[in-house]
PDB file of N, CA and C in Angstrom:
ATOM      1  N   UNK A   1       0.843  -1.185   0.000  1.00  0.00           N
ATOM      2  CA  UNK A   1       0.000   0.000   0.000  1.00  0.00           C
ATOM      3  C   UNK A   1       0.883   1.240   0.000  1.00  0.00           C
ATOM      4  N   UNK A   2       0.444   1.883  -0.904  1.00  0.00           N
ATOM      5  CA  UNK A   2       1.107   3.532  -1.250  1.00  0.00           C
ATOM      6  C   UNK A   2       0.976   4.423   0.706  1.00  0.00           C
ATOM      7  N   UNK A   3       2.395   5.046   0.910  1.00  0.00           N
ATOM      8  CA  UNK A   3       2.138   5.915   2.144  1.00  0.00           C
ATOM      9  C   UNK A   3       1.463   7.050   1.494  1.00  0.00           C
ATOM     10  N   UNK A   4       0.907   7.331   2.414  1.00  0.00           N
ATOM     11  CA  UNK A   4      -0.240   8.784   2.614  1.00  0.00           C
ATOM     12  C   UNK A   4       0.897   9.701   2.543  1.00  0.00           C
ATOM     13  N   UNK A   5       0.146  10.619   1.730  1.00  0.00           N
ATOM     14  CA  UNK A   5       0.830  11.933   1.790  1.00  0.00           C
ATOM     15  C   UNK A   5       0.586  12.996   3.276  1.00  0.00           C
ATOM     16  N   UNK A   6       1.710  13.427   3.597  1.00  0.00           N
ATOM     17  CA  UNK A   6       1.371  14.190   4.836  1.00  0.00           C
ATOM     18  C   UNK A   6       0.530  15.804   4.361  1.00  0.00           C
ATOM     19  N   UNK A   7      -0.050  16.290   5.406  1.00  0.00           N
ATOM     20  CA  UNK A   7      -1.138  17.057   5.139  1.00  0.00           C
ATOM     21  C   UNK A   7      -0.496  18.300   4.959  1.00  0.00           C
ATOM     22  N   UNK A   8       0.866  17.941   5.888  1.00  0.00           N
ATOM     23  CA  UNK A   8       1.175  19.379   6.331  1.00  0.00           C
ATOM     24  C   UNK A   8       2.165  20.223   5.023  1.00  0.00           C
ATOM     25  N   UNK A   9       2.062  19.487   3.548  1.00  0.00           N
ATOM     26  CA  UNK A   9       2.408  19.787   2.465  1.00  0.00           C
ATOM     27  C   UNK A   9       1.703  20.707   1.819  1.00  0.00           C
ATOM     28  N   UNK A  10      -0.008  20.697   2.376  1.00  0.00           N
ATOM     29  CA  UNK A  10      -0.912  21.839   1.700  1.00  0.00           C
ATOM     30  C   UNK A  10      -1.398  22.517   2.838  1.00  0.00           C
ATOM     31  N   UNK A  11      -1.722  22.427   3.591  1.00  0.00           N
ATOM     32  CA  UNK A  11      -2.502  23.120   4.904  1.00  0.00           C
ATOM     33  C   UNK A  11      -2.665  24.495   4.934  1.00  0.00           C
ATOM     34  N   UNK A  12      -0.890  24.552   4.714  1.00  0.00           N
ATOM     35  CA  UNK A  12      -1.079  26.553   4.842  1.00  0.00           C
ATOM     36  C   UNK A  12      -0.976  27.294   3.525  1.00  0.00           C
ATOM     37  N   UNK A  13      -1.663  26.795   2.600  1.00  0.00           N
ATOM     38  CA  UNK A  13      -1.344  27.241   1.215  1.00  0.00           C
ATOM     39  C   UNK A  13      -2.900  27.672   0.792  1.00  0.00           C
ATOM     40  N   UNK A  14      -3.088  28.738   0.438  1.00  0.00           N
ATOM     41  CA  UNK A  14      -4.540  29.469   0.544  1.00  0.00           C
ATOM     42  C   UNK A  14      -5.354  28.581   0.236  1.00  0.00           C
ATOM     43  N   UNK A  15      -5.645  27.650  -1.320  1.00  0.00           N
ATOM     44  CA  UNK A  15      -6.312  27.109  -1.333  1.00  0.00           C
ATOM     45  C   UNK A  15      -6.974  26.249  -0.167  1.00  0.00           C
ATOM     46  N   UNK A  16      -6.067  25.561   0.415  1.00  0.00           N
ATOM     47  CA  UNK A  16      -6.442  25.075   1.239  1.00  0.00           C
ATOM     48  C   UNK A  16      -6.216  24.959   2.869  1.00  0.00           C
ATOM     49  N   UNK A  17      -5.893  26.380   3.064  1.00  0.00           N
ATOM     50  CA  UNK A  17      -6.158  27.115   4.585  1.00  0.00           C
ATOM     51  C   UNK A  17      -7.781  26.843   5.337  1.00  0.00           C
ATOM     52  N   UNK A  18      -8.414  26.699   4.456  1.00  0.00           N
ATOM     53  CA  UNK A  18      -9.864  26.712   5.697  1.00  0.00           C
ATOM     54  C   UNK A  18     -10.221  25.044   5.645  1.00  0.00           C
ATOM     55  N   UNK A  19      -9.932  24.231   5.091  1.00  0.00           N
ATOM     56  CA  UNK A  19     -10.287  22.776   5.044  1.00  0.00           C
ATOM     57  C   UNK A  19      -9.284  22.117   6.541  1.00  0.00           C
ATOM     58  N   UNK A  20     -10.731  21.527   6.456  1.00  0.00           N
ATOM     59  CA  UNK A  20     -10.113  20.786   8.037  1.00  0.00           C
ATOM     60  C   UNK A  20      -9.184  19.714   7.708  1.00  0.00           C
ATOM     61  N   UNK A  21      -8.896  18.798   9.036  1.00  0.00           N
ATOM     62  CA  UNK A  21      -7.696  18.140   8.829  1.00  0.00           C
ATOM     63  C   UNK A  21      -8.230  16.818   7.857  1.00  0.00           C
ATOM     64  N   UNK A  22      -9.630  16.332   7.977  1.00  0.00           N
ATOM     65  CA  UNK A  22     -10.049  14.986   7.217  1.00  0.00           C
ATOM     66  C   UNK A  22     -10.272  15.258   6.092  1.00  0.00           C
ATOM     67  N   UNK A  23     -10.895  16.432   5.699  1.00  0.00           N
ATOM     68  CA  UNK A  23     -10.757  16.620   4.806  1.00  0.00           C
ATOM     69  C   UNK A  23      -9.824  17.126   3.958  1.00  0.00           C
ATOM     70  N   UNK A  24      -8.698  17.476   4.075  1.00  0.00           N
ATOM     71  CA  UNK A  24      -6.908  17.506   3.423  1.00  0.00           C
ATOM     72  C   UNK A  24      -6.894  16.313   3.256  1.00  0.00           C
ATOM     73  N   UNK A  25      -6.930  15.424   4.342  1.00  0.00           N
ATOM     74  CA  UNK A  25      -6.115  13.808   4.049  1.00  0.00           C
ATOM     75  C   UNK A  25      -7.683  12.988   3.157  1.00  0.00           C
ATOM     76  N   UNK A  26      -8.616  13.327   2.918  1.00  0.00           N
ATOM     77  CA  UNK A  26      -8.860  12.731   1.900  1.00  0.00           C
ATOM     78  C   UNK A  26      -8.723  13.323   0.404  1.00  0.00           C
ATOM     79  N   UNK A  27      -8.446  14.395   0.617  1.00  0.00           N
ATOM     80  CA  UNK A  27      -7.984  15.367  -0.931  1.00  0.00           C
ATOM     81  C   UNK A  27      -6.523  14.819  -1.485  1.00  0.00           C
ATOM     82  N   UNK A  28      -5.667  14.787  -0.174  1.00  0.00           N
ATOM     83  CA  UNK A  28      -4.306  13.825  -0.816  1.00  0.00           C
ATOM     84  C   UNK A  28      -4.785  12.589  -0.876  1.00  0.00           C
ATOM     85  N   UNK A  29      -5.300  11.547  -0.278  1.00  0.00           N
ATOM     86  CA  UNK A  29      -5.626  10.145  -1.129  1.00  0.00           C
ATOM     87  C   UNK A  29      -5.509  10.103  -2.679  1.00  0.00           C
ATOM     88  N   UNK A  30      -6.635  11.184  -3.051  1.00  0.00           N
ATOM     89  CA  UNK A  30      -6.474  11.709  -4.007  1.00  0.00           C
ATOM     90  C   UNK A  30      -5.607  12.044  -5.683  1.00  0.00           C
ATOM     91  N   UNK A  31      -4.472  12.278  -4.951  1.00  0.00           N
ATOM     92  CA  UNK A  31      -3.819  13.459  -5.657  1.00  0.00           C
ATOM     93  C   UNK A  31      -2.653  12.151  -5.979  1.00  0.00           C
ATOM     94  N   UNK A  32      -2.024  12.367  -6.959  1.00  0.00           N
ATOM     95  CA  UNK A  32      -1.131  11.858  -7.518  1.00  0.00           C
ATOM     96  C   UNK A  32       0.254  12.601  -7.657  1.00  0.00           C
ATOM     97  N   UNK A  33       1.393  12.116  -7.112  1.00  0.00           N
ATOM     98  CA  UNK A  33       2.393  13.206  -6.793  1.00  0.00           C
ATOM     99  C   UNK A  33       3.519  12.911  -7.613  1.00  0.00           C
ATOM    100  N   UNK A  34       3.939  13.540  -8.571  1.00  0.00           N
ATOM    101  CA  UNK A  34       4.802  13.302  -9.540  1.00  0.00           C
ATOM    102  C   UNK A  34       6.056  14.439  -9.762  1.00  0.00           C
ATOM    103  N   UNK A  35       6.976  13.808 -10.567  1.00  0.00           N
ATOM    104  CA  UNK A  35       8.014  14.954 -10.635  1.00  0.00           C
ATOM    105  C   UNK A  35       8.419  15.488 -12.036  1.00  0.00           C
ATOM    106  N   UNK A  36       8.552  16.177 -12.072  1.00  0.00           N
ATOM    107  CA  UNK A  36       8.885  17.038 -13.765  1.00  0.00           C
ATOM    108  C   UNK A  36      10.494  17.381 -14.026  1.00  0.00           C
ATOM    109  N   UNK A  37      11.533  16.853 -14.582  1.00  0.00           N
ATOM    110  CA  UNK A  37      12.430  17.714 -14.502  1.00  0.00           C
ATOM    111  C   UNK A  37      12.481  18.767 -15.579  1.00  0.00           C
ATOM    112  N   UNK A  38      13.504  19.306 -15.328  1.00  0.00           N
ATOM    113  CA  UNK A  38      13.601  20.640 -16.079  1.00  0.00           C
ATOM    114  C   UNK A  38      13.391  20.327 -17.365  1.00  0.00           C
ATOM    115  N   UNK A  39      12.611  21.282 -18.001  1.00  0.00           N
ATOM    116  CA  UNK A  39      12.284  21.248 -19.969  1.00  0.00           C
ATOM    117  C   UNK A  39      11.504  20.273 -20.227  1.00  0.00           C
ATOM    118  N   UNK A  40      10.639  19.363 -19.013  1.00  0.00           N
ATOM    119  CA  UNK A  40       9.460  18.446 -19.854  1.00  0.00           C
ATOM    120  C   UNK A  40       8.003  18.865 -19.338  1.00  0.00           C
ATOM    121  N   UNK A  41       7.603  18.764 -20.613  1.00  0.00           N
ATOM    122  CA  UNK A  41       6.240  19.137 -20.699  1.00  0.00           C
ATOM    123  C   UNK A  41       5.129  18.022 -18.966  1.00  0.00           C
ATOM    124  N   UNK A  42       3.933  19.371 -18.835  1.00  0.00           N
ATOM    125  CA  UNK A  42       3.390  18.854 -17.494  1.00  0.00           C
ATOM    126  C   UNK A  42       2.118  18.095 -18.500  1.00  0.00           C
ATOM    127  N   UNK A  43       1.891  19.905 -19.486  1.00  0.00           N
ATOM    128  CA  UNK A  43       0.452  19.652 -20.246  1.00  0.00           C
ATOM    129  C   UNK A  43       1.504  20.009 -21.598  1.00  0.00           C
ATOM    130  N   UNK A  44       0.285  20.005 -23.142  1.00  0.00           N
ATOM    131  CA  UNK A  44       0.498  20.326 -23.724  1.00  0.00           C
ATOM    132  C   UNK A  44      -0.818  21.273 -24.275  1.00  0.00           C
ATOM    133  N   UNK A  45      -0.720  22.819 -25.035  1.00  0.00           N
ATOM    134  CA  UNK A  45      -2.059  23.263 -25.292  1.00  0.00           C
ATOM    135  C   UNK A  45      -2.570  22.472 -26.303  1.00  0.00           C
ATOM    136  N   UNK A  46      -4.252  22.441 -26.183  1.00  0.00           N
ATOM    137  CA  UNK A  46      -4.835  21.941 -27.222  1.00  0.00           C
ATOM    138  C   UNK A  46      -5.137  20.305 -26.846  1.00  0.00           C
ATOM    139  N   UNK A  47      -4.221  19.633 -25.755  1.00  0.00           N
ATOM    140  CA  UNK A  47      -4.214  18.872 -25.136  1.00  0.00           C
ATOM    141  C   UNK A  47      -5.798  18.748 -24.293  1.00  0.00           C
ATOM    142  N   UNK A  48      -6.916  17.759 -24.337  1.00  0.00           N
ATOM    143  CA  UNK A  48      -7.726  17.240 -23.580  1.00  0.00           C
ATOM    144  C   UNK A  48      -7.547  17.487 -22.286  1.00  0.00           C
ATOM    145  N   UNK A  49      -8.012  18.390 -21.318  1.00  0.00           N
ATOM    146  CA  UNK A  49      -7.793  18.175 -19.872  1.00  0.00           C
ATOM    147  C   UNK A  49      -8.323  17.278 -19.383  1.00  0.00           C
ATOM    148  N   UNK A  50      -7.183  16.491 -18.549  1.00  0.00           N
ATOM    149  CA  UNK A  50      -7.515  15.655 -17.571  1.00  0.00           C
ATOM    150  C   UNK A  50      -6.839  15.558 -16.183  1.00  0.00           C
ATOM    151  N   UNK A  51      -6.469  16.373 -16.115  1.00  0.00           N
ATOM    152  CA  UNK A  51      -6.169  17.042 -14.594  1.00  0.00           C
ATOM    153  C   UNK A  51      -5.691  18.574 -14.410  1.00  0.00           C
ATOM    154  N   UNK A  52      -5.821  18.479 -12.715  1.00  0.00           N
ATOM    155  CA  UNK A  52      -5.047  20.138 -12.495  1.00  0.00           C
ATOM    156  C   UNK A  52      -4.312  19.887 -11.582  1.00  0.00           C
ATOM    157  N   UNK A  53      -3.656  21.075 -11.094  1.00  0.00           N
ATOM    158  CA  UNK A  53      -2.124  20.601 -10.645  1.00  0.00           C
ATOM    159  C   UNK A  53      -1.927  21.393  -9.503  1.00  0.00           C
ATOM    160  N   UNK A  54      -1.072  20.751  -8.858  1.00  0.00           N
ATOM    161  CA  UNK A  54      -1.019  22.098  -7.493  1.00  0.00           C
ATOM    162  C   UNK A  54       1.184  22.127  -7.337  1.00  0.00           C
ATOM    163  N   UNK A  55       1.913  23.142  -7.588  1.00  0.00           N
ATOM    164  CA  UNK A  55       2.897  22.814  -7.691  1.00  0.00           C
ATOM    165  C   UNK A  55       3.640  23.029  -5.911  1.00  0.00           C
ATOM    166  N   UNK A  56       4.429  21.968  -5.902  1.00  0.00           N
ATOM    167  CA  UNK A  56       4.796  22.339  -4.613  1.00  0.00           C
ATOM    168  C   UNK A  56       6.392  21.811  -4.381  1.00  0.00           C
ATOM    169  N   UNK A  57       6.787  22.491  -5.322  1.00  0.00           N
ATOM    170  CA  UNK A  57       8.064  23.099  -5.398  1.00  0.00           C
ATOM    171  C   UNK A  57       8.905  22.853  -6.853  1.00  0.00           C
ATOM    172  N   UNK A  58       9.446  24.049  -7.180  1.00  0.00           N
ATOM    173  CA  UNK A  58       9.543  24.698  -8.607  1.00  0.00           C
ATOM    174  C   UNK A  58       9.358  25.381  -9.358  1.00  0.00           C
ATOM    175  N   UNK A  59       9.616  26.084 -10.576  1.00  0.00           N
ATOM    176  CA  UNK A  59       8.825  26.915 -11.158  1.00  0.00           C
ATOM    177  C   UNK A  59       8.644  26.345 -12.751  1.00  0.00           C
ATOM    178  N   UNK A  60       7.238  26.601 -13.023  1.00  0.00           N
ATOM    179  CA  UNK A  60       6.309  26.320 -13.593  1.00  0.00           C
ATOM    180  C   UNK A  60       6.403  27.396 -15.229  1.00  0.00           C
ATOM    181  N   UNK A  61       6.436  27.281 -16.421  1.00  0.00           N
ATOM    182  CA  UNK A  61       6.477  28.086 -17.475  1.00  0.00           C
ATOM    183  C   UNK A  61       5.518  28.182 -18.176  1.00  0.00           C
ATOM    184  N   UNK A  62       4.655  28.786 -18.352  1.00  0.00           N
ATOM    185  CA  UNK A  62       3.068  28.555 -19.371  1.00  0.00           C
ATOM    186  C   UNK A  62       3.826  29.087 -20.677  1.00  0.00           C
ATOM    187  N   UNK A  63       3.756  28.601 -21.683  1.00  0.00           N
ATOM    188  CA  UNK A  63       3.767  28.548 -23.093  1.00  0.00           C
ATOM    189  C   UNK A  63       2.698  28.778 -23.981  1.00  0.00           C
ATOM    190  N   UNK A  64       2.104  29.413 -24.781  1.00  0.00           N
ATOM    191  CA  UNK A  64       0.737  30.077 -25.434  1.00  0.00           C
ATOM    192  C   UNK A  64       1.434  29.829 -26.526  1.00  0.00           C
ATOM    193  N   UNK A  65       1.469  29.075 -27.925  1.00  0.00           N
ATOM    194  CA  UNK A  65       1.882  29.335 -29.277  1.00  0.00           C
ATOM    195  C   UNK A  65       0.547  29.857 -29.638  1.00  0.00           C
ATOM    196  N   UNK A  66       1.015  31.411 -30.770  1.00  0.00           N
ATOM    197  CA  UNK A  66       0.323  31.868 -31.300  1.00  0.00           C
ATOM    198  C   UNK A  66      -0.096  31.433 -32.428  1.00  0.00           C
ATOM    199  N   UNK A  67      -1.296  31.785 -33.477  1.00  0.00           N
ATOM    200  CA  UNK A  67      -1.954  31.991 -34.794  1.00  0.00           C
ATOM    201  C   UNK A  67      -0.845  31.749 -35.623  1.00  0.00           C
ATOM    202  N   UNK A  68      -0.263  32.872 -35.104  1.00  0.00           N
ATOM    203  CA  UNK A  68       1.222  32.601 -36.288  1.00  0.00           C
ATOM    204  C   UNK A  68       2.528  32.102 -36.075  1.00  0.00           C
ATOM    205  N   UNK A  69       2.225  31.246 -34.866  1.00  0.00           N
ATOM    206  CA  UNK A  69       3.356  29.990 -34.693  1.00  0.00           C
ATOM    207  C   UNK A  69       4.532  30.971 -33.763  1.00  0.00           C
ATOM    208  N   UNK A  70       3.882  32.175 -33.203  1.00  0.00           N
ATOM    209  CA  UNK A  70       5.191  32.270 -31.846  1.00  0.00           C
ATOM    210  C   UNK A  70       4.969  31.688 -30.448  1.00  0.00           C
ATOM    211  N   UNK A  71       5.822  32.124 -30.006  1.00  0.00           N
ATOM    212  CA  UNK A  71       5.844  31.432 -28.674  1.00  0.00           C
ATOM    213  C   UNK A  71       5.586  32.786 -27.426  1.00  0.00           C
ATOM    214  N   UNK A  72       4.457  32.905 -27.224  1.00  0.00           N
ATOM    215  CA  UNK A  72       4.240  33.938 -25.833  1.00  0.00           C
ATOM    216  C   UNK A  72       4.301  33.407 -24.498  1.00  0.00           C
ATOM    217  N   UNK A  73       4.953  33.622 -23.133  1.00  0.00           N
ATOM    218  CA  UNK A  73       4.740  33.264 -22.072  1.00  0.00           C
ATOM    219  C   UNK A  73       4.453  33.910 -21.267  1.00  0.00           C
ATOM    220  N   UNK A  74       2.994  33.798 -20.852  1.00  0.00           N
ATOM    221  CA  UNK A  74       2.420  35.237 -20.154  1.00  0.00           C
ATOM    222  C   UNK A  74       2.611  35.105 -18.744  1.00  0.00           C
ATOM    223  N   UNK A  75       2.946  34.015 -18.341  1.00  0.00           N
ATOM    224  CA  UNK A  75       3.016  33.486 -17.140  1.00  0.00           C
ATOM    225  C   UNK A  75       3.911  32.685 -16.007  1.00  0.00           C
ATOM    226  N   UNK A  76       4.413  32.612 -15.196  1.00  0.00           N
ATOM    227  CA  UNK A  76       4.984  31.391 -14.822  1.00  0.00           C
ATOM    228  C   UNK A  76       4.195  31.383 -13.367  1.00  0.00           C
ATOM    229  N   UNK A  77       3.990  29.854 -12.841  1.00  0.00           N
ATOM    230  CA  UNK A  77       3.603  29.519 -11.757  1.00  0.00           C
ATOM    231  C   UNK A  77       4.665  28.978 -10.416  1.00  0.00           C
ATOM    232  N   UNK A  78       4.354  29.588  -9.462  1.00  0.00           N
ATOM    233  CA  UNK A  78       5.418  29.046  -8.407  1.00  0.00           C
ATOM    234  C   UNK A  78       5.228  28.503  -7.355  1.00  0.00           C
ATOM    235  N   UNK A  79       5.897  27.409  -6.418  1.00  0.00           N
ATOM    236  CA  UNK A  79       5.775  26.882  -5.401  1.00  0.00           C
ATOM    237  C   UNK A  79       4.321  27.244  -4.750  1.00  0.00           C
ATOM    238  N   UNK A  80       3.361  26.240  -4.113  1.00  0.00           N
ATOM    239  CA  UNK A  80       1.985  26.965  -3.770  1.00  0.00           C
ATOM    240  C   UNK A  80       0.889  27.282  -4.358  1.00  0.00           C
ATOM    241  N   UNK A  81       0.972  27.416  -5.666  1.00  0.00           N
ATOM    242  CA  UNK A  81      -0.006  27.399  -6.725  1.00  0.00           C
ATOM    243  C   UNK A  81      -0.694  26.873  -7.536  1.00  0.00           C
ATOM    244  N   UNK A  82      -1.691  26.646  -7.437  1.00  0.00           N
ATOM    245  CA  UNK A  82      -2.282  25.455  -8.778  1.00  0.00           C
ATOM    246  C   UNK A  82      -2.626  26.074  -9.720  1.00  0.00           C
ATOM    247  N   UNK A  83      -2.190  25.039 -11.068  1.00  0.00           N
ATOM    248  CA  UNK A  83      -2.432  25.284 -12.686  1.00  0.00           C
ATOM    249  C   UNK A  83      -3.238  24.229 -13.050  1.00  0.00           C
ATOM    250  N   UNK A  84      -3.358  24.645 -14.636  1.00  0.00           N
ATOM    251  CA  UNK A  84      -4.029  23.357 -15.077  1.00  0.00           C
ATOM    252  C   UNK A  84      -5.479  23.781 -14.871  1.00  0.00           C
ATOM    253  N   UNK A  85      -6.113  24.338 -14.398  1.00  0.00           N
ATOM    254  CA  UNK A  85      -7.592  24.635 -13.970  1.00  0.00           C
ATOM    255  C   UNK A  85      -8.781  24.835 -14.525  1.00  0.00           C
ATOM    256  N   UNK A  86      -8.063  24.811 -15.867  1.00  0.00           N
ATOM    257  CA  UNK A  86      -9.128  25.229 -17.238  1.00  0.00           C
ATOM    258  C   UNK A  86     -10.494  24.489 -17.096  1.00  0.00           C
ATOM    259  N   UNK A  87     -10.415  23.360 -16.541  1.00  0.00           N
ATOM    260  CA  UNK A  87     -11.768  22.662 -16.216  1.00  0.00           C
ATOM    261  C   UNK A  87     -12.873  23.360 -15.476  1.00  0.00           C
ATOM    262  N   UNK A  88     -12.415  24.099 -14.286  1.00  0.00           N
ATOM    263  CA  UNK A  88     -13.179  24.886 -13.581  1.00  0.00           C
ATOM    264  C   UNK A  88     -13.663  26.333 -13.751  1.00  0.00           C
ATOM    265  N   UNK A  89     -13.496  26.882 -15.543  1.00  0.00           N
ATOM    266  CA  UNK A  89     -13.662  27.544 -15.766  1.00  0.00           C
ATOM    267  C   UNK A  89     -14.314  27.266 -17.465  1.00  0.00           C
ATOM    268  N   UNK A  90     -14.463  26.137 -17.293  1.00  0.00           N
ATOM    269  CA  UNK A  90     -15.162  25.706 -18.529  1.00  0.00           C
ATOM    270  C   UNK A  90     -14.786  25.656 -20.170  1.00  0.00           C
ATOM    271  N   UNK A  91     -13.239  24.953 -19.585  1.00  0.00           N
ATOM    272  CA  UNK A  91     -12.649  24.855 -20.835  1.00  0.00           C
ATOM    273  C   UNK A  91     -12.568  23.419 -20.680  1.00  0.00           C
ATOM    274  N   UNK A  92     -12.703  22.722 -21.771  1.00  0.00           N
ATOM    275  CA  UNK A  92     -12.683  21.170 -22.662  1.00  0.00           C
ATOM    276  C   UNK A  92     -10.896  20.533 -22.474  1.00  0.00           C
ATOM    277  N   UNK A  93     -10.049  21.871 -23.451  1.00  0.00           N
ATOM    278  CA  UNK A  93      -8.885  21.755 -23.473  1.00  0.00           C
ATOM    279  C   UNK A  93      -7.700  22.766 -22.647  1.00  0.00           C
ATOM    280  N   UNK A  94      -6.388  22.464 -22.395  1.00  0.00           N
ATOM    281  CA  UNK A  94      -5.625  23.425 -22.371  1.00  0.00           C
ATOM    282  C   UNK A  94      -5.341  24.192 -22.808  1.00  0.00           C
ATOM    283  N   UNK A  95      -5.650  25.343 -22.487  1.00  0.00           N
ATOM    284  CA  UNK A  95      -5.042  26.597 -23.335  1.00  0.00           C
ATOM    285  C   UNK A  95      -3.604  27.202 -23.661  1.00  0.00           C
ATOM    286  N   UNK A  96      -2.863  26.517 -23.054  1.00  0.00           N
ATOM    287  CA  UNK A  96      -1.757  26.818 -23.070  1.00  0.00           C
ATOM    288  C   UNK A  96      -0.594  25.777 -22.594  1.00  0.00           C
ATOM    289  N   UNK A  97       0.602  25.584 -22.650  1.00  0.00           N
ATOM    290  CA  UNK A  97       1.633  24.279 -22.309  1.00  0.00           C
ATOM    291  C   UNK A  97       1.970  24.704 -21.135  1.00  0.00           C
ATOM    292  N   UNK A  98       2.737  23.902 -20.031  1.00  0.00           N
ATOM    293  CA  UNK A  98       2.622  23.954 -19.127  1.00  0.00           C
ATOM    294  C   UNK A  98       4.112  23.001 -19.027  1.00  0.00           C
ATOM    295  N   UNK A  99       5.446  23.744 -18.734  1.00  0.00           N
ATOM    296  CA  UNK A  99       6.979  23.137 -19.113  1.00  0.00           C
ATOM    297  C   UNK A  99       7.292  23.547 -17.768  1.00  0.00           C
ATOM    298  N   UNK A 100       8.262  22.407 -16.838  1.00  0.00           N
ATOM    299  CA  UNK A 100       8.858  22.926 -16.070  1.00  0.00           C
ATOM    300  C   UNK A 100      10.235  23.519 -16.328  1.00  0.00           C
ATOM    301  N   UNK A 101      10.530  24.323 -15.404  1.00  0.00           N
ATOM    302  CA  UNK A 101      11.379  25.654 -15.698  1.00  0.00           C
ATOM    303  C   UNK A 101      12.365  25.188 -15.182  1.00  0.00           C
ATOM    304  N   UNK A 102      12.072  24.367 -14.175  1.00  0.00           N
ATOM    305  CA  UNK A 102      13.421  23.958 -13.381  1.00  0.00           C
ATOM    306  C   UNK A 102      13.226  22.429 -12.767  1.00  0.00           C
ATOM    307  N   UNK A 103      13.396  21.419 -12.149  1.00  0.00           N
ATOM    308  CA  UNK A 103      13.148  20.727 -11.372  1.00  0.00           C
ATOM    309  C   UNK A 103      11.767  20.765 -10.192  1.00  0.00           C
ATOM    310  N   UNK A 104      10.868  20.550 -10.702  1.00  0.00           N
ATOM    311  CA  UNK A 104       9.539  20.117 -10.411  1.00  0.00           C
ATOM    312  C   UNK A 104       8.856  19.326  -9.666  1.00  0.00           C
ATOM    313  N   UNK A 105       8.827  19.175  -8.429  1.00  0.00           N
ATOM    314  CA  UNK A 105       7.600  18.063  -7.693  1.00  0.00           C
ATOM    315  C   UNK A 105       5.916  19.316  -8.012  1.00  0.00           C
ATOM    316  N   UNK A 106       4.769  18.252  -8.364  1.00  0.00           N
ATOM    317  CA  UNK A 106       3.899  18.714  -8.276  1.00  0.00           C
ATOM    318  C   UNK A 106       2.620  17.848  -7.870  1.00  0.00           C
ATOM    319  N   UNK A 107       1.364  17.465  -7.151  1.00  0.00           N
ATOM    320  CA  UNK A 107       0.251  16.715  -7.144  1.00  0.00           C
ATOM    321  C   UNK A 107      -0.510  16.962  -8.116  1.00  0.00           C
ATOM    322  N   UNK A 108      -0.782  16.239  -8.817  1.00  0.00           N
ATOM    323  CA  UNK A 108      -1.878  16.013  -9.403  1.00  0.00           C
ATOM    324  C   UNK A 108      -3.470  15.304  -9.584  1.00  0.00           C
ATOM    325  N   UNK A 109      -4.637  16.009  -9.819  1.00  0.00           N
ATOM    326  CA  UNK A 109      -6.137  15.567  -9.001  1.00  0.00           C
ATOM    327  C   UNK A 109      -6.228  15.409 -10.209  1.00  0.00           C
ATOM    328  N   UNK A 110      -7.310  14.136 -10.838  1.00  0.00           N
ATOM    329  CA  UNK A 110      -8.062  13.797 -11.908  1.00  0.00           C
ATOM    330  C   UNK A 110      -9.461  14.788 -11.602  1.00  0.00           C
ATOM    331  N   UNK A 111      -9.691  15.011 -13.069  1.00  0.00           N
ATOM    332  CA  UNK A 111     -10.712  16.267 -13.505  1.00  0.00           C
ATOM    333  C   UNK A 111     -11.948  15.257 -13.147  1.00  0.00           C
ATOM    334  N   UNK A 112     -11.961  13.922 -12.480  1.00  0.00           N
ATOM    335  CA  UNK A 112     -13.394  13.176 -12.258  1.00  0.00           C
ATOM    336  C   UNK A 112     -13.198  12.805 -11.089  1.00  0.00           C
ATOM    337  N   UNK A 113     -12.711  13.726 -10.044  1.00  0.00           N
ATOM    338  CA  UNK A 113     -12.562  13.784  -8.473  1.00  0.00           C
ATOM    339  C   UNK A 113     -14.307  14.470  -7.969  1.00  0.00           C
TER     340      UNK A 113
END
């Protein structure tokens, strides 16, 4: 049997500052905890969502290729933050790639949690 993730990895991180303690440890049951190293793709845009991500430690590069094939990065995500979210805002697909920048641990929740 897989060890439980400890709680005290999200607790004080806004999202999940007001959730009690049973409910954290059934949100990590959950979550799938994986690692990215530097320069590989998390998502790709245009890519089917099927999860979102909460990064907890690293930094995170959003990638947007344009109409006419450039590369914009409007964004980067850091330690504490979840990406990937397009589901909860009523997108189908990714809008954008999602590359780690550096050496990456992040959890990941299936979009049928």
């Amino acid at each position: 049997m897989a060890q439980a993730l400890d709680i005290s990895l999200i607790r004080d991180l806004p999202p999940f500052r007001d959730m009690d303690d049973p409910a954290l440890d059934e949100l990590l049951t959950l979550a799938h905890p994986a690692r990215y190293p530097k320069g590989s793709v998390v998502f790709s845009q245009d890519e089917p969502i099927h999860s979102f991500f909460l990064l907890l430690d690293g930094l995170i590069r959003v990638v947007k290729l344009t109409k006419d094939g450039e590369q914009v990065v409007p964004r980067y995500f850091s330690s504490g933050e979840l990406f990937g979210i397009g589901k909860a805002i009523g997108l189908s697909a990714y809008p954008a790639s999602s590359i780690a920048a550096v050496d990456c641990v992040v959890l990941a929740w299936s979009n049928h949690i």
